[in-house]
C-alpha atoms as a PDB file:
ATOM      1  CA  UNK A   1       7.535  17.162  17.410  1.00  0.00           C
ATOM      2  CA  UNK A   2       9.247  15.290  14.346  1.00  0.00           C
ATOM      3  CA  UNK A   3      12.627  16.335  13.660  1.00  0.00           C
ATOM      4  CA  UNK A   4      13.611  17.535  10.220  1.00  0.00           C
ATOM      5  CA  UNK A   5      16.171  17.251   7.812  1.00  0.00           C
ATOM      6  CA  UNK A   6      18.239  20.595   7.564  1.00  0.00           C
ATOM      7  CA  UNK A   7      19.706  20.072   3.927  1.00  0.00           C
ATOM      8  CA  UNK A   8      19.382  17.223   1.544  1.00  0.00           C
ATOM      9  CA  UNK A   9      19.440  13.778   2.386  1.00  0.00           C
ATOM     10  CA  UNK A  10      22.423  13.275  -0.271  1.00  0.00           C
ATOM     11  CA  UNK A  11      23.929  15.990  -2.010  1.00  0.00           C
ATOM     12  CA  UNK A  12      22.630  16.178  -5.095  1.00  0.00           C
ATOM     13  CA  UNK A  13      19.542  14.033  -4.509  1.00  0.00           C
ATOM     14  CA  UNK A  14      16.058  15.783  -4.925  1.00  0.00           C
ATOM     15  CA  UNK A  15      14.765  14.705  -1.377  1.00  0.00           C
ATOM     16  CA  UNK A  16      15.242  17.402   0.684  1.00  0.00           C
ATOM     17  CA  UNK A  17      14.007  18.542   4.556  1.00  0.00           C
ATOM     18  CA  UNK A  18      11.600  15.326   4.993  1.00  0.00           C
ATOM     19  CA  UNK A  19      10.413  14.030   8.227  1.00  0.00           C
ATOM     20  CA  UNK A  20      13.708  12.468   9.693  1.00  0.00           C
ATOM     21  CA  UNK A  21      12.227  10.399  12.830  1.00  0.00           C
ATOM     22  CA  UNK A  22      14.043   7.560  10.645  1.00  0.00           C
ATOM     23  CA  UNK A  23      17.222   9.960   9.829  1.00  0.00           C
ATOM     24  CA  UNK A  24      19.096   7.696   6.952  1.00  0.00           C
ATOM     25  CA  UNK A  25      17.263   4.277   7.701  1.00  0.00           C
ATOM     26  CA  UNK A  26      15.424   4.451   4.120  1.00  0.00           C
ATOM     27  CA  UNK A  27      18.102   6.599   2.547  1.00  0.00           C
ATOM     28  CA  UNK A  28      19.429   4.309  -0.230  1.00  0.00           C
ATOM     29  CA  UNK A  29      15.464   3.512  -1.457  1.00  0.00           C
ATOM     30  CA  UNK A  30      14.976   7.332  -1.273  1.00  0.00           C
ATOM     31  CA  UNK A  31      17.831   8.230  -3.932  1.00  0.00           C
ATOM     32  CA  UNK A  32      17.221   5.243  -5.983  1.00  0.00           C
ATOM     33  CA  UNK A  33      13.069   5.901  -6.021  1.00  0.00           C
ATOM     34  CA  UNK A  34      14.077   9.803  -6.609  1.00  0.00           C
ATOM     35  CA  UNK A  35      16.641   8.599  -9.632  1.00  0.00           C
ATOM     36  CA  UNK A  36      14.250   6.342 -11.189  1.00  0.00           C
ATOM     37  CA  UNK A  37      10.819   9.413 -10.887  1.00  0.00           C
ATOM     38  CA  UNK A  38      13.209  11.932 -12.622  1.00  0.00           C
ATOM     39  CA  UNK A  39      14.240   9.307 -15.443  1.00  0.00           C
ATOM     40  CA  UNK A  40      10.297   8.834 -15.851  1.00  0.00           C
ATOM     41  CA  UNK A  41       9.678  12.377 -16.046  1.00  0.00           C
ATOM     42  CA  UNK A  42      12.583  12.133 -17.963  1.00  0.00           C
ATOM     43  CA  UNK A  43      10.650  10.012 -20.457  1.00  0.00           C
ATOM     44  CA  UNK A  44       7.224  12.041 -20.570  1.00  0.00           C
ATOM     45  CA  UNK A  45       9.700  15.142 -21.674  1.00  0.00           C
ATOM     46  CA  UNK A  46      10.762  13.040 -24.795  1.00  0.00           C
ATOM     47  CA  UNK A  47       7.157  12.159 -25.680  1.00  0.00           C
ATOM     48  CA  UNK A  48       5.789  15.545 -25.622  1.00  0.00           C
ATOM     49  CA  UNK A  49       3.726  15.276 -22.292  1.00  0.00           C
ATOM     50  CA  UNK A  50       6.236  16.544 -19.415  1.00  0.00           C
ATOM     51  CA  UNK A  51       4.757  15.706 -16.067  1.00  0.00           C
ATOM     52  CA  UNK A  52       5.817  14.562 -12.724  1.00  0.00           C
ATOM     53  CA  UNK A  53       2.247  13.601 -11.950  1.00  0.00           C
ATOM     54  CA  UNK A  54       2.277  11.588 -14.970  1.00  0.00           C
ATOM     55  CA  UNK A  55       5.892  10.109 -13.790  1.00  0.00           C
ATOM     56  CA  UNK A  56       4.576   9.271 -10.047  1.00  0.00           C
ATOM     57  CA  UNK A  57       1.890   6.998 -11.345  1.00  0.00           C
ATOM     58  CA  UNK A  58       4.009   5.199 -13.513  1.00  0.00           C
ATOM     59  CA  UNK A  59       6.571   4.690 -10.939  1.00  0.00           C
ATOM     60  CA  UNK A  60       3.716   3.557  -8.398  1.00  0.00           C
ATOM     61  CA  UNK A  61       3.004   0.967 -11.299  1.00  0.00           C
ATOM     62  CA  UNK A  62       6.082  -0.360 -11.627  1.00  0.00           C
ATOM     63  CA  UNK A  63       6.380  -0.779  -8.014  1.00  0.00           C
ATOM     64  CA  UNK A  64       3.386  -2.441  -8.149  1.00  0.00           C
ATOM     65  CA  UNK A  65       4.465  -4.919 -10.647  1.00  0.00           C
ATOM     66  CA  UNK A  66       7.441  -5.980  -9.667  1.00  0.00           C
ATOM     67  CA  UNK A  67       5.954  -7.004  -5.928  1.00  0.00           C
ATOM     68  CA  UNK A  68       3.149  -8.449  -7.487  1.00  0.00           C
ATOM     69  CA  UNK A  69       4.261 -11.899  -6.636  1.00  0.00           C
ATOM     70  CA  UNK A  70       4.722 -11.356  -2.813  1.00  0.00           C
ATOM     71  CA  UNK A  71       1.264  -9.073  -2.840  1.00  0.00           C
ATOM     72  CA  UNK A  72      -0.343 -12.302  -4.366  1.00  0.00           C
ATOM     73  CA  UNK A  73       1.650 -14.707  -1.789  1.00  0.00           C
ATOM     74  CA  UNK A  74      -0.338 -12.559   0.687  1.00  0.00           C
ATOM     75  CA  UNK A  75      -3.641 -12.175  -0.657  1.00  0.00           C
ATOM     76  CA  UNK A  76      -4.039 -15.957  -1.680  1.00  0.00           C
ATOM     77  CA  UNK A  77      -2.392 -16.653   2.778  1.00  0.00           C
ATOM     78  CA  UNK A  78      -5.678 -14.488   3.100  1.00  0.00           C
ATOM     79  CA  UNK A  79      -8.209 -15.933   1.053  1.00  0.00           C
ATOM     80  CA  UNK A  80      -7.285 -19.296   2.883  1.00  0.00           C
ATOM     81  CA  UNK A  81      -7.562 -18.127   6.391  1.00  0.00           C
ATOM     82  CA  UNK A  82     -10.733 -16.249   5.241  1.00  0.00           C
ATOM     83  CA  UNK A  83     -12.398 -19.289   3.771  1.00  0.00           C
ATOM     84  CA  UNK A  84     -11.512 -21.761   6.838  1.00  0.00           C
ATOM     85  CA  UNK A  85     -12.511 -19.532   9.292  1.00  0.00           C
ATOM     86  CA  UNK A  86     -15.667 -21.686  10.294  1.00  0.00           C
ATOM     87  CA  UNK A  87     -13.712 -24.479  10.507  1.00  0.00           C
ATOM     88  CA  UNK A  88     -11.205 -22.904  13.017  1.00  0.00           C
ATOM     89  CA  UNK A  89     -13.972 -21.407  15.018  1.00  0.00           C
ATOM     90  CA  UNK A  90     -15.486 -24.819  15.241  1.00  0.00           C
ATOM     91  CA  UNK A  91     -11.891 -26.191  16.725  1.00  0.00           C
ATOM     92  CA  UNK A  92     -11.956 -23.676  18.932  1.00  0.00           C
ATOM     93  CA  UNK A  93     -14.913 -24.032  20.528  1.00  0.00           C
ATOM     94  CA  UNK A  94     -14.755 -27.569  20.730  1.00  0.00           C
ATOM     95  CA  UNK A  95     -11.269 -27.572  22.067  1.00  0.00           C
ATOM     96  CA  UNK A  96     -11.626 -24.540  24.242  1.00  0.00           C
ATOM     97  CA  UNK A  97     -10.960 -25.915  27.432  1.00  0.00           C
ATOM     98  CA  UNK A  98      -7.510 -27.839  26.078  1.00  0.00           C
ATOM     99  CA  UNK A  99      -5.332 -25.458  24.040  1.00  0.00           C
ATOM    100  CA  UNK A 100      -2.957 -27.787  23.413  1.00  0.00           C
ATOM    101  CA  UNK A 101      -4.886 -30.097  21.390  1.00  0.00           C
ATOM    102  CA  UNK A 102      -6.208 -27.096  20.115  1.00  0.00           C
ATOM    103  CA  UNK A 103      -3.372 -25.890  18.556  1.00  0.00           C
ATOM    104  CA  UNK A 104      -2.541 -29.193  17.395  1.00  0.00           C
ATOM    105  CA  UNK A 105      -5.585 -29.918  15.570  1.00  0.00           C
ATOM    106  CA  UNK A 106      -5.020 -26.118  13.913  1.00  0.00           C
ATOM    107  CA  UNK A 107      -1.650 -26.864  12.922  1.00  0.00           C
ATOM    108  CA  UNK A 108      -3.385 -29.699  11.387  1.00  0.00           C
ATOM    109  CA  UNK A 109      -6.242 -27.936   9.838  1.00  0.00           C
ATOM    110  CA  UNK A 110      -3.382 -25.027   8.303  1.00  0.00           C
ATOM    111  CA  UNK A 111      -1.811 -28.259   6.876  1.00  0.00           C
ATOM    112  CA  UNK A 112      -4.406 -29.796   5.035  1.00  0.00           C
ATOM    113  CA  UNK A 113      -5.942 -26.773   3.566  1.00  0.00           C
ATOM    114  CA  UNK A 114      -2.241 -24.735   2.333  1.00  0.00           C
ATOM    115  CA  UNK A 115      -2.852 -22.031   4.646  1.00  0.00           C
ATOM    116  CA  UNK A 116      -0.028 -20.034   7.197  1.00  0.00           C
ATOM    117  CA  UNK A 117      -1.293 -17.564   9.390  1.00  0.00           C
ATOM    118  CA  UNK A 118       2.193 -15.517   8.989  1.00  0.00           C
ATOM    119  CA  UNK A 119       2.368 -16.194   5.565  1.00  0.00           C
ATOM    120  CA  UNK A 120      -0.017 -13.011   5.341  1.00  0.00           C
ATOM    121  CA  UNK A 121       2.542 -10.806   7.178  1.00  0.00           C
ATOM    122  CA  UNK A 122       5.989 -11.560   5.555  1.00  0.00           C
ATOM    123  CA  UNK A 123       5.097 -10.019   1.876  1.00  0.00           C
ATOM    124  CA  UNK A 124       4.268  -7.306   3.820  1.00  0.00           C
ATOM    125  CA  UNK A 125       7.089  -6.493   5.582  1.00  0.00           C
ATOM    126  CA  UNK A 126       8.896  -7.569   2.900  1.00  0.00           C
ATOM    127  CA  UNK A 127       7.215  -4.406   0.971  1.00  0.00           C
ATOM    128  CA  UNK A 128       7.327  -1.807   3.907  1.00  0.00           C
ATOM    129  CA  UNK A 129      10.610  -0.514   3.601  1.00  0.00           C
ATOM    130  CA  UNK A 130       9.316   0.359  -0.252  1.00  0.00           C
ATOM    131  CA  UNK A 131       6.252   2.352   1.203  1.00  0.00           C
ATOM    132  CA  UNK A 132       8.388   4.085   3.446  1.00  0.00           C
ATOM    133  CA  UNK A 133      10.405   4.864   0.684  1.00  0.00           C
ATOM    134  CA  UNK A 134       8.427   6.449  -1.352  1.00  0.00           C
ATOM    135  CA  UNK A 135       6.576   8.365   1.212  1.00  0.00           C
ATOM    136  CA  UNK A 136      10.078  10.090   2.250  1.00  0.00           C
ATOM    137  CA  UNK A 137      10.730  10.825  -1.278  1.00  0.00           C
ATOM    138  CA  UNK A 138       7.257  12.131  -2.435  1.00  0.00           C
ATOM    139  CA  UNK A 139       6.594  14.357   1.111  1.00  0.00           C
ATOM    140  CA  UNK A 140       8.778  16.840   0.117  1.00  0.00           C
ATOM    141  CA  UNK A 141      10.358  16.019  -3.441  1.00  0.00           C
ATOM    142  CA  UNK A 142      12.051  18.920  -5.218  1.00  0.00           C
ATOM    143  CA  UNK A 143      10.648  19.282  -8.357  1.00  0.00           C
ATOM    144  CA  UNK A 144      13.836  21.107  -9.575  1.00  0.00           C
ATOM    145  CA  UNK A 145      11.575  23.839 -11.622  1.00  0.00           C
ATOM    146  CA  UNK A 146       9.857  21.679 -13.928  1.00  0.00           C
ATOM    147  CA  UNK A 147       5.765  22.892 -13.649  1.00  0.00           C
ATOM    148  CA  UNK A 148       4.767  20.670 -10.812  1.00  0.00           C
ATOM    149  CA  UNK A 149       0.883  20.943 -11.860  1.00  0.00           C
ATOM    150  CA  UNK A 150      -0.921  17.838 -13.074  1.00  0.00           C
ATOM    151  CA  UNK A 151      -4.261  17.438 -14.550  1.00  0.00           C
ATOM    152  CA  UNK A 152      -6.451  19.559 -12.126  1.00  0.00           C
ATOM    153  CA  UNK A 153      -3.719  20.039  -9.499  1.00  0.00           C
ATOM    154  CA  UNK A 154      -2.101  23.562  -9.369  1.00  0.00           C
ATOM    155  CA  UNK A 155       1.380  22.101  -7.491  1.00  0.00           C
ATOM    156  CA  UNK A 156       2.013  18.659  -6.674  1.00  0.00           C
ATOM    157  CA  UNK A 157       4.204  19.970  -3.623  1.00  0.00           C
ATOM    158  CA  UNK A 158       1.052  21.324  -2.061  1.00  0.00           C
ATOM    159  CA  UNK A 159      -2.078  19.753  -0.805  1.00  0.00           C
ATOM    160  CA  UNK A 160      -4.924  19.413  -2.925  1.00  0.00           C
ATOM    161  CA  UNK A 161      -7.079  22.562  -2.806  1.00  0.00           C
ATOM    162  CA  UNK A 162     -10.184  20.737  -4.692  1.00  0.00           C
ATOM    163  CA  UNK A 163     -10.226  17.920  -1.350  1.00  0.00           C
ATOM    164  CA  UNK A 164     -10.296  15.475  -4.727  1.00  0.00           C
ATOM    165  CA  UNK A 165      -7.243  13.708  -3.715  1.00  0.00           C
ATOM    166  CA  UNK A 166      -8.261  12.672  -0.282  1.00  0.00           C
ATOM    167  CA  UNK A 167     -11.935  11.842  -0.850  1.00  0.00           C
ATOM    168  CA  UNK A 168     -10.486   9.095  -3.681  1.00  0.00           C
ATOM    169  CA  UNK A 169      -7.667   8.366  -1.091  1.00  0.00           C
ATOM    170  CA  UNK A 170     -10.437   7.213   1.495  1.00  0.00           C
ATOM    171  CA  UNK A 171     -12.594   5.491  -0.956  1.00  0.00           C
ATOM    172  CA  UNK A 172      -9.911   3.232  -2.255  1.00  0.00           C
ATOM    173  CA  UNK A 173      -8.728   2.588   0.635  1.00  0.00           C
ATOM    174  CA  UNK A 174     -12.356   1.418   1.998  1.00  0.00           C
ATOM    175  CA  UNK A 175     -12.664  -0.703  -1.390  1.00  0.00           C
ATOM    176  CA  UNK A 176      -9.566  -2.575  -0.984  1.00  0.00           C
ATOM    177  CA  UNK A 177     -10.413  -3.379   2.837  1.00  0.00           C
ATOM    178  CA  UNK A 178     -13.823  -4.201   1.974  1.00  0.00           C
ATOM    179  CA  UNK A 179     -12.102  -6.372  -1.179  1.00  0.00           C
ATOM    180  CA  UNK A 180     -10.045  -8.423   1.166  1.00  0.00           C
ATOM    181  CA  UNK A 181     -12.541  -8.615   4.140  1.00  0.00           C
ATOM    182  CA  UNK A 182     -14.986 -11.345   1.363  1.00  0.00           C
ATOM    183  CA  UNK A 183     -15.779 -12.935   4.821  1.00  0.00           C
ATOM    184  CA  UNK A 184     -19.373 -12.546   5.748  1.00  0.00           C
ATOM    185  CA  UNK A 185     -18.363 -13.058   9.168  1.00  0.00           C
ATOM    186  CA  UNK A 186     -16.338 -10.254   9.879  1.00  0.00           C
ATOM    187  CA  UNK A 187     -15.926  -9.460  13.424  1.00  0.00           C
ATOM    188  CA  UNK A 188     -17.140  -6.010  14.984  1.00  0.00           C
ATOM    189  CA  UNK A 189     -13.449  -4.592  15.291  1.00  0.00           C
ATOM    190  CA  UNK A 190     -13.093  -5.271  11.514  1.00  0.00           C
ATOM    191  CA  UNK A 191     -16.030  -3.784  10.463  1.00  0.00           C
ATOM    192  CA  UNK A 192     -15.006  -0.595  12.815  1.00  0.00           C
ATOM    193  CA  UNK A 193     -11.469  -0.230  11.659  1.00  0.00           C
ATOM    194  CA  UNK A 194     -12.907  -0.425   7.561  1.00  0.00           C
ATOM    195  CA  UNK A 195     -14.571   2.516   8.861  1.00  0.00           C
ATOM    196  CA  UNK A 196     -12.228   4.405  10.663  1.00  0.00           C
ATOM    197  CA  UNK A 197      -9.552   3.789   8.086  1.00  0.00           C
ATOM    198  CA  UNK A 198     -10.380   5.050   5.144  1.00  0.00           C
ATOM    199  CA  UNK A 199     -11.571   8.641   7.433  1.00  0.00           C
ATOM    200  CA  UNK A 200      -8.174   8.678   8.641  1.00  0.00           C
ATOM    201  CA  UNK A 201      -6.340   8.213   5.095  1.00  0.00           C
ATOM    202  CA  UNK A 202      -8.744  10.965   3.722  1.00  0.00           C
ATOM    203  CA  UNK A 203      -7.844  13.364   7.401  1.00  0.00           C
ATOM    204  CA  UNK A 204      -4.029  13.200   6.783  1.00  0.00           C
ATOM    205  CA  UNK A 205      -4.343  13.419   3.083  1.00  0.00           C
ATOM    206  CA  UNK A 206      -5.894  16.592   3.507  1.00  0.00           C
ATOM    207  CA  UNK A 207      -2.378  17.533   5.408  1.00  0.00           C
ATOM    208  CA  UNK A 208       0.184  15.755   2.461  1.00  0.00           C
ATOM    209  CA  UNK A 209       1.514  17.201  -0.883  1.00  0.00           C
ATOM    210  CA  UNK A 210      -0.777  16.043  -3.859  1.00  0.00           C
ATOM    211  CA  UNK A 211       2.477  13.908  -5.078  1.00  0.00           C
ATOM    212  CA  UNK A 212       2.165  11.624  -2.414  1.00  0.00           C
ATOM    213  CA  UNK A 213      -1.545  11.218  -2.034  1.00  0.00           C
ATOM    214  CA  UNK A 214      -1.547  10.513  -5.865  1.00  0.00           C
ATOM    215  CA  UNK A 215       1.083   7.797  -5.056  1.00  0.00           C
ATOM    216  CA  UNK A 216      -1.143   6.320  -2.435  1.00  0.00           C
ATOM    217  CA  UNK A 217      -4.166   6.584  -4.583  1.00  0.00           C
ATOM    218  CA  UNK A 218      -2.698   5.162  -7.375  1.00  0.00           C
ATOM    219  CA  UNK A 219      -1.551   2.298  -5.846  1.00  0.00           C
ATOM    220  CA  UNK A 220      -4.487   1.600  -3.905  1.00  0.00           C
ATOM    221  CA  UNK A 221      -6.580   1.760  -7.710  1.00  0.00           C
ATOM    222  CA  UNK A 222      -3.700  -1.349  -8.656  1.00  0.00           C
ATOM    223  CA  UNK A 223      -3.829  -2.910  -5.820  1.00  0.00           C
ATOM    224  CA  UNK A 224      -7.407  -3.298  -6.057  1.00  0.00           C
ATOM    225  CA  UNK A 225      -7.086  -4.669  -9.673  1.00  0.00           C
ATOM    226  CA  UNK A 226      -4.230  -6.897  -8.169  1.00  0.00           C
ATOM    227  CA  UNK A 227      -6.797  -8.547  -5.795  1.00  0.00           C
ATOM    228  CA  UNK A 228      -9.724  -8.833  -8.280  1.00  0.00           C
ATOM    229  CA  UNK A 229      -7.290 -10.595 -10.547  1.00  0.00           C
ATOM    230  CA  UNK A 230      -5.738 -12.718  -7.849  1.00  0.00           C
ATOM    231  CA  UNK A 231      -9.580 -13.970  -6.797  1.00  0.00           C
ATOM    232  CA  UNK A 232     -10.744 -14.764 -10.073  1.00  0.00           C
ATOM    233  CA  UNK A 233      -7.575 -16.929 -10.385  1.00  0.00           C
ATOM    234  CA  UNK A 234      -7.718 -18.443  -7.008  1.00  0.00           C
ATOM    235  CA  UNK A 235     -11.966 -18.944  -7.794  1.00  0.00           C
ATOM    236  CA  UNK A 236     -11.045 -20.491 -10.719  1.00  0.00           C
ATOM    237  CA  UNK A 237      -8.804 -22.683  -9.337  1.00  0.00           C
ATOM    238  CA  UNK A 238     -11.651 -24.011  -6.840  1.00  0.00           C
ATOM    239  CA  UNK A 239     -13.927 -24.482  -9.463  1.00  0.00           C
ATOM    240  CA  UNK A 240     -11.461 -26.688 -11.487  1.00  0.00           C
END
């Protein structure tokens, strides 16, 4: 069973009694991604539109934006690997039976076309410890009184009683796989695990407070923008 917090993170902070299998490790991003959502909500008050919902989606955008450059490091390292994949399977089954000249003739091959196989995986790590973040401070944010309803959410604390939430969780999530799988030659595990994905996202949204689904949802929805930009650019490119 997951251990939880028994009083606030920080005194003072609004991030209280959260799972705490990584007691402290995210800490500082939880305060700082707290601070900044109650200055947003903050600003919503001062335009006449209070919200938190309102406040978690522009904080998911801003996120967004300002890791925009490593998320399009990592889905241009994609868009290479995807598009020399038949010339890597052609390597490898020429080479098969010497995997040393195999891997040199890759090595080669990553070379001369600008791709990095890990070049996919840094950005990402890089961005983890934000994710994490935010999912600490949105699973069981105090909303400190203000109405924590939004659009046609009764509490934002809660799940979603409608099952809206989820369902868009699951589909965005498919969409963005399907996005960055262009490949026509995906193989049978990928095609399983763009299935089984998206059912899982929609499962344990069904479980989370309708804050943090509407994080992931949101995000997902820029993300997929993100990539559509990012392809037309790098298409564009190719053309040229």
């Amino acid at each position: 069973m997951i251990p939880f917090r028994d009083k606030p993170l920080i005194k003072g902070c609004d991030v209280l009694d959260e799972p705490g299998i990584f007691d402290g490790i995210f800490a500082p991003i939880e305060y700082l991604m707290a601070t900044v959502l109650n200055v947003l909500y903050s600003l919503t008050e001062m335009v006449g539109v209070p919200s938190y919902g309102l406040a978690i989606i522009l904080l998911t955008i801003l996120i967004k934006i300002l890791v925009y450059p490593l998320t399009k490091k990592q889905l241009q390292s994609m868009k290479a690997m995807q598009r020399i994949q038949p010339q890597m399977k052609k390597l490898q089954e020429k080479y098969k039976d010497n995997p040393q000249v195999m891997q040199k003739k890759l090595m080669e091959l990553y070379q001369k076309e600008g791709a990095n196989p890990m070049s996919g995986c840094l950005p990402m790590l890089i961005q983890m410890p934000i994710l994490m973040g935010m999912y600490y401070t949105l699973y069981s944010f105090d909303y400190g009184g203000a109405a924590p309803s939004f659009a046609w959410l009764p509490s934002l604390s809660e799940p979603d009683p409608t099952y809206a939430l989820p369902f868009l969780s699951a589909a965005t999530t498919f969409l963005q796989q399907k996005m960055m799988s262009t490949s026509g030659e995906a193989n049978q595990q990928m095609k399983i695990m763009m299935i089984i994905m998206p059912l899982f996202i929609g499962w344990i949204s069904l479980q989370f407070p309708a804050g943090l689904v509407l994080y992931w949802v949101t995000m997902n929805v820029v993300q997929i923008v993100q990539q559509w930009w990012t392809n037309r650019q790098t298409d564009d490119k190719e053309v040229a």
